[in-house]
N, C-alpha and C. Protein backbone atom coordinates (compact mmCIF):
# COMPACT_ATOMS: atom_id res chain seq x y z
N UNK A 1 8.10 107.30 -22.49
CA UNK A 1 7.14 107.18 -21.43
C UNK A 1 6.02 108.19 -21.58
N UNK A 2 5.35 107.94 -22.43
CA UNK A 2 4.07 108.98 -22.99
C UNK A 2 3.40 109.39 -21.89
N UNK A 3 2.57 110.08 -21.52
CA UNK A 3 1.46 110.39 -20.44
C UNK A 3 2.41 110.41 -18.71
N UNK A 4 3.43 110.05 -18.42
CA UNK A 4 3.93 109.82 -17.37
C UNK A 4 3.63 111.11 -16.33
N UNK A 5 3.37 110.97 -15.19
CA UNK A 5 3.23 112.14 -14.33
C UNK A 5 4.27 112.09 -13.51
N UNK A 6 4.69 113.63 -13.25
CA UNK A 6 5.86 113.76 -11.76
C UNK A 6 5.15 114.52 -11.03
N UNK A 7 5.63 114.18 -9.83
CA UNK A 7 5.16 115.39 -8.92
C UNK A 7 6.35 115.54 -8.34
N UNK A 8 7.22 116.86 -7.45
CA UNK A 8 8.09 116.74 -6.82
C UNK A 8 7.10 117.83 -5.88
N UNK A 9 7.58 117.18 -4.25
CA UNK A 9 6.38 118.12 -3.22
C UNK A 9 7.90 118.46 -2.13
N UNK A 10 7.52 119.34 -1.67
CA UNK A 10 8.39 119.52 -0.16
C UNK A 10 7.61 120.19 1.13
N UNK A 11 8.08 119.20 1.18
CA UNK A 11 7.30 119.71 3.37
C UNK A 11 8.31 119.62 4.28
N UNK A 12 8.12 121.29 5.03
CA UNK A 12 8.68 121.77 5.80
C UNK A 12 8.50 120.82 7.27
N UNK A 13 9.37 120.45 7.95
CA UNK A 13 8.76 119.45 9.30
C UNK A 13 9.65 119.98 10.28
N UNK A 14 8.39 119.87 11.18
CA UNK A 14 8.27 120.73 12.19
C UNK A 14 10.42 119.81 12.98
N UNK A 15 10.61 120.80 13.70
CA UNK A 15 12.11 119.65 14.08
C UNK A 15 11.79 119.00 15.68
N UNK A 16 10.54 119.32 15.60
CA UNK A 16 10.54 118.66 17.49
C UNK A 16 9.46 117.86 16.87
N UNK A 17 8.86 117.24 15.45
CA UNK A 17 8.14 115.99 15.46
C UNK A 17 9.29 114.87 14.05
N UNK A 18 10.01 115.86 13.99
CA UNK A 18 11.19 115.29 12.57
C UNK A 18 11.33 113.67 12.63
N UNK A 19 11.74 112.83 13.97
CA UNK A 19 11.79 111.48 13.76
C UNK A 19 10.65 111.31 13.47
N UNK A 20 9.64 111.18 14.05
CA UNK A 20 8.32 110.82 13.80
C UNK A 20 7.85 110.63 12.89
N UNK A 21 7.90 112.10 12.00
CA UNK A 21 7.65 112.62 10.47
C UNK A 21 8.24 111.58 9.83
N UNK A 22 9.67 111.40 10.08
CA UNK A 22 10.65 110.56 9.07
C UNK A 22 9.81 108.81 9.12
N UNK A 23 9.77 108.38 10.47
CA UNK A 23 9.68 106.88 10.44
C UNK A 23 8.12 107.15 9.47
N UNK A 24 7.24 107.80 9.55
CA UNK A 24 6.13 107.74 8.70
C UNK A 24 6.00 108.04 7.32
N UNK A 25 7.27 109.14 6.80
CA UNK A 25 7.66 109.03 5.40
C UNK A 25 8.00 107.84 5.16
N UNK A 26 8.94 106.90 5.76
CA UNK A 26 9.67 105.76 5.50
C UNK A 26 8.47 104.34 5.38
N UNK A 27 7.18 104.70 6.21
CA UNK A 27 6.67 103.73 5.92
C UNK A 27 5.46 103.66 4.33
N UNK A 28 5.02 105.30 4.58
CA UNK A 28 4.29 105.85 3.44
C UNK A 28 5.38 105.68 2.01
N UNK A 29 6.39 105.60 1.78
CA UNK A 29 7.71 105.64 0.72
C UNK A 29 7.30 103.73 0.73
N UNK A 30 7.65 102.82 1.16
CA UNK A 30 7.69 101.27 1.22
C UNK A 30 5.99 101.14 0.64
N UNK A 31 5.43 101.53 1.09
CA UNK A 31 3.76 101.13 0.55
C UNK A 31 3.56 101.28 -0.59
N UNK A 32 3.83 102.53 -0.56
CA UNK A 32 3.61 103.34 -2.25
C UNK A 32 4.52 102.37 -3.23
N UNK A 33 5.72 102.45 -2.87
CA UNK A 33 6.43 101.90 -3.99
C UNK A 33 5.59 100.38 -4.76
N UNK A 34 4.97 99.79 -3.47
CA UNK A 34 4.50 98.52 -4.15
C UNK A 34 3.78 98.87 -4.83
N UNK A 35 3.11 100.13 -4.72
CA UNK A 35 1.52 99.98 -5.83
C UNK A 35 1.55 100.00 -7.09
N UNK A 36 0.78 99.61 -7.74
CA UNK A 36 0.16 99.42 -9.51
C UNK A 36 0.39 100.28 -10.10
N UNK A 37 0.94 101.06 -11.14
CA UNK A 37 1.25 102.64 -11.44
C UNK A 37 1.77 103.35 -11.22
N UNK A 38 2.94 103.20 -10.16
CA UNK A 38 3.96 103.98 -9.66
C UNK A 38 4.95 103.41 -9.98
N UNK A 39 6.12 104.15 -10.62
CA UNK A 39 7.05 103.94 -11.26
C UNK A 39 8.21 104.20 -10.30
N UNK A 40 7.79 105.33 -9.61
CA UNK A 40 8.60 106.02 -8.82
C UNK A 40 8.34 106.51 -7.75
N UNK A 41 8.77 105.68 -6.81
CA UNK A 41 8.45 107.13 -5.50
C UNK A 41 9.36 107.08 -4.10
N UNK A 42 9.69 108.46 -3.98
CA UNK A 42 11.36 108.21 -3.09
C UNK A 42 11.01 110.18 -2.56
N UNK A 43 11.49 109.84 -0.86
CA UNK A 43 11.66 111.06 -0.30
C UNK A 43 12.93 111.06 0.19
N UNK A 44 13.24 112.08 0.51
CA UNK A 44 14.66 112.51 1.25
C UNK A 44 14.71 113.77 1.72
N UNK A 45 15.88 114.00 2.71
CA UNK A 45 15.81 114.91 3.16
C UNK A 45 16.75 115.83 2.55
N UNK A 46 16.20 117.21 2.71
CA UNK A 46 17.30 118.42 1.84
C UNK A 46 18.66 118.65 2.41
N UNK A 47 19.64 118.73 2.02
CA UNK A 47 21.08 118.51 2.61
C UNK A 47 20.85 119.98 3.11
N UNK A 48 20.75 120.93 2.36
CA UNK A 48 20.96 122.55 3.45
C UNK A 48 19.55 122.72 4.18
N UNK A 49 18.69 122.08 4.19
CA UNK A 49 17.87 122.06 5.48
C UNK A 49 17.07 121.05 5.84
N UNK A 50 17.54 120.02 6.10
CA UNK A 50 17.80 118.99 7.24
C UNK A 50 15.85 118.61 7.56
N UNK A 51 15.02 119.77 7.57
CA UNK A 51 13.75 119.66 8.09
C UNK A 51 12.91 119.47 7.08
N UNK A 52 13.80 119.86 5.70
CA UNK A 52 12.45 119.86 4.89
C UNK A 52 12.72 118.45 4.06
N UNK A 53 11.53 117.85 3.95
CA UNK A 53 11.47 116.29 3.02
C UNK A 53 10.91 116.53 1.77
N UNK A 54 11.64 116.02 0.95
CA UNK A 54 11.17 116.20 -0.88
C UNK A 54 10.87 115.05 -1.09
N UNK A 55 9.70 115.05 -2.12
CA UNK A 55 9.65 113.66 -2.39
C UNK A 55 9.43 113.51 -4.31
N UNK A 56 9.78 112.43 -4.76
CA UNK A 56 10.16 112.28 -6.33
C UNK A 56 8.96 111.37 -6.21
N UNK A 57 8.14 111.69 -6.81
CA UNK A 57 7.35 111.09 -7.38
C UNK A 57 6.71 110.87 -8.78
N UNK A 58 6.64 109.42 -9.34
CA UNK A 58 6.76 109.31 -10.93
C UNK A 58 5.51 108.20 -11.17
N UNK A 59 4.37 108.57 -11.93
CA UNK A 59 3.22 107.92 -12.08
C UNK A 59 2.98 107.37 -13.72
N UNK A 60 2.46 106.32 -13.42
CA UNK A 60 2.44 106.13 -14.88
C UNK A 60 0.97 106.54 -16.02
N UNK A 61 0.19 107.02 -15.33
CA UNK A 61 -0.93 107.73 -15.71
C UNK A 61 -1.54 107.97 -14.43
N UNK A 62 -2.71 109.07 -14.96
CA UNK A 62 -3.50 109.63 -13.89
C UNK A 62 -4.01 108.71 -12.98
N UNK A 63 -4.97 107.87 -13.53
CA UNK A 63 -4.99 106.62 -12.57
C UNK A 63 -4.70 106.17 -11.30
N UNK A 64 -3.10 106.12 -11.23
CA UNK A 64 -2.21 105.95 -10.29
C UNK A 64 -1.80 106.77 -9.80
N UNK A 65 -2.38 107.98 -9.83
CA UNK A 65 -2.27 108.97 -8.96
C UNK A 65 -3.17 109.08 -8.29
N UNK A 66 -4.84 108.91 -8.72
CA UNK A 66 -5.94 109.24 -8.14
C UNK A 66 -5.63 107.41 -7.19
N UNK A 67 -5.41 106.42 -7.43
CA UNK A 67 -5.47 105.12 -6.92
C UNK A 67 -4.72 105.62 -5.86
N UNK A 68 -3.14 106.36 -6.04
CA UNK A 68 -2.29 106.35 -4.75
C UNK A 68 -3.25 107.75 -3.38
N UNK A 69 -3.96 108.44 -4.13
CA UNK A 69 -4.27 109.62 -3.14
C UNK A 69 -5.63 108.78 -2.88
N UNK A 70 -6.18 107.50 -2.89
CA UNK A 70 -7.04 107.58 -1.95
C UNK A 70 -6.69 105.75 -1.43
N UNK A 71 -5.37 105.72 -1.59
CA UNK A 71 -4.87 104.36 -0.88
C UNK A 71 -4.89 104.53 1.13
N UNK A 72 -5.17 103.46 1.56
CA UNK A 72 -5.17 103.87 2.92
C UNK A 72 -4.00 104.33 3.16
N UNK A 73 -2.85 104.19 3.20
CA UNK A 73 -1.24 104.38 3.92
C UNK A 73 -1.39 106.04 3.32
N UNK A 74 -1.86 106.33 2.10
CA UNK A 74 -1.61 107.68 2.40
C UNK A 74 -2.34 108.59 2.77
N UNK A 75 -3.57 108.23 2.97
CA UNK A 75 -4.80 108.70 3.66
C UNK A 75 -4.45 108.68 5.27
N UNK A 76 -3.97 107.94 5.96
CA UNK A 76 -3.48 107.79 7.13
C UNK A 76 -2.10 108.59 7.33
N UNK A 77 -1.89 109.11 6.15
CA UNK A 77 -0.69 110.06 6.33
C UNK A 77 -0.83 111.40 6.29
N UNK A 78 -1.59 111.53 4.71
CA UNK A 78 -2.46 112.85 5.26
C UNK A 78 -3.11 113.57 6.27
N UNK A 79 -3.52 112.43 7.09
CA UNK A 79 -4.19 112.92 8.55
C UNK A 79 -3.38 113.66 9.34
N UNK A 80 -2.47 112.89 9.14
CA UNK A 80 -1.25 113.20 10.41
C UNK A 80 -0.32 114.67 9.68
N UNK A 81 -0.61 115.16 8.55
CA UNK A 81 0.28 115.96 7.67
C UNK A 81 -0.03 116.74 8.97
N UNK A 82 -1.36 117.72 9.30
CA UNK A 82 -0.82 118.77 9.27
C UNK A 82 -0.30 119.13 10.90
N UNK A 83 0.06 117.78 11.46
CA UNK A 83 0.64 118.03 12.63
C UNK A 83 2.04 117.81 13.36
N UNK A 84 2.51 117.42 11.60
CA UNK A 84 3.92 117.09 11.29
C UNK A 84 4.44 118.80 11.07
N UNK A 85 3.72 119.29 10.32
CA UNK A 85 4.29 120.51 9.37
C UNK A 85 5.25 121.52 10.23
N UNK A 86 5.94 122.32 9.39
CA UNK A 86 6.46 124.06 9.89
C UNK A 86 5.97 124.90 9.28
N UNK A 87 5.44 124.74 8.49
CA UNK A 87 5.14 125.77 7.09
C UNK A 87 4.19 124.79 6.02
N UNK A 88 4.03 125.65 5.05
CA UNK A 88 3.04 125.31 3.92
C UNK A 88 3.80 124.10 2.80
N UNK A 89 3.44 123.02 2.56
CA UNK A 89 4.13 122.42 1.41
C UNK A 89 4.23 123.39 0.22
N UNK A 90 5.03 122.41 -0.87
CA UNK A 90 5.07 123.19 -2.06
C UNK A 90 4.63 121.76 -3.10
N UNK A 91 3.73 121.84 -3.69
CA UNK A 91 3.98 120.36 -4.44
C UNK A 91 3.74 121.40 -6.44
N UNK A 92 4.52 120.56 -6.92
CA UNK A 92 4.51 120.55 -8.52
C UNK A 92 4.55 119.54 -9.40
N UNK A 93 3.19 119.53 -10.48
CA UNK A 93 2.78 118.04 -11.09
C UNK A 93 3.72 118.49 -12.33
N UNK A 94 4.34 117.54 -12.90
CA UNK A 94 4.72 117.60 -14.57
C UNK A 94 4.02 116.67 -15.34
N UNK A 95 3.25 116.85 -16.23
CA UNK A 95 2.55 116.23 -16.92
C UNK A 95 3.87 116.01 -18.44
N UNK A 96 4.90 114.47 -18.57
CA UNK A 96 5.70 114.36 -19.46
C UNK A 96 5.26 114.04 -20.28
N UNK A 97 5.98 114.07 -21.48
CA UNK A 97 5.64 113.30 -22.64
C UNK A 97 6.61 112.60 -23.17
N UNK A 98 7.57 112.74 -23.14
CA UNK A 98 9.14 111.90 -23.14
C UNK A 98 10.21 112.64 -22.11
N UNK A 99 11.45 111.79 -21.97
CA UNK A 99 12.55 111.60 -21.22
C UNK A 99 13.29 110.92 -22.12
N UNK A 100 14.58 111.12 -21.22
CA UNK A 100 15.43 110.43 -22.13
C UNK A 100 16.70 110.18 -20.87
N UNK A 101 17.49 109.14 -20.99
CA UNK A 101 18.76 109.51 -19.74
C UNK A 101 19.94 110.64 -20.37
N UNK A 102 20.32 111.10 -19.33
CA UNK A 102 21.41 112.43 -19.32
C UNK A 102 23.04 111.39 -19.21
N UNK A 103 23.64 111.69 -20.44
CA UNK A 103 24.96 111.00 -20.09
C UNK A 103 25.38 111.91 -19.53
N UNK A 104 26.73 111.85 -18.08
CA UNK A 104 27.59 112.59 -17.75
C UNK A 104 29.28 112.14 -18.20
């Protein structure tokens, strides 16, 4: 998977807007997945803290990254970020060049 991009981000959410936050991850997660260039994209919540949402995100070139950051669903999500939040996100891009699967 030559050129492939990850991002893995986490946002801290606030716990008195947490459903809220969630039903709008859940709808921003269903949109995205349909789009053109996304290979991957899935949030969840952290098992030892419950507030913060990670999200896996896997692009298949830049493209589809710049296509997904100015798609409406996540532009309409961004709005609402920073009144979801507790704290500062953390996001980190990996720019791959191969993978491979991990036997266990």
């Amino acid at each position: 998977m030559p050129g492939t991009i990850v991002i893995h981000a986490s946002f801290p959410i606030d716990p008195d807007r947490r459903e809220e936050a969630l039903e709008l991850i859940a709808d921003l997660v269903a949109e995205s997945q349909a789009e053109d260039g996304i290979l991957d994209y899935r949030a969840t919540t952290d098992i030892a803290e419950p507030n913060v949402v990670r999200f896996f995100e896997r692009y298949e070139d830049e493209a589809a990254v710049g296509a997904h950051a100015r798609s409406d669903h996540y532009q309409e999500f961004e709005a609402t970020l920073p009144d979801l939040l507790a704290g500062e996100p953390e996001v980190t891009r990996f720019d791959v060049d191969s993978a491979a699967d991990v036997e266990l």
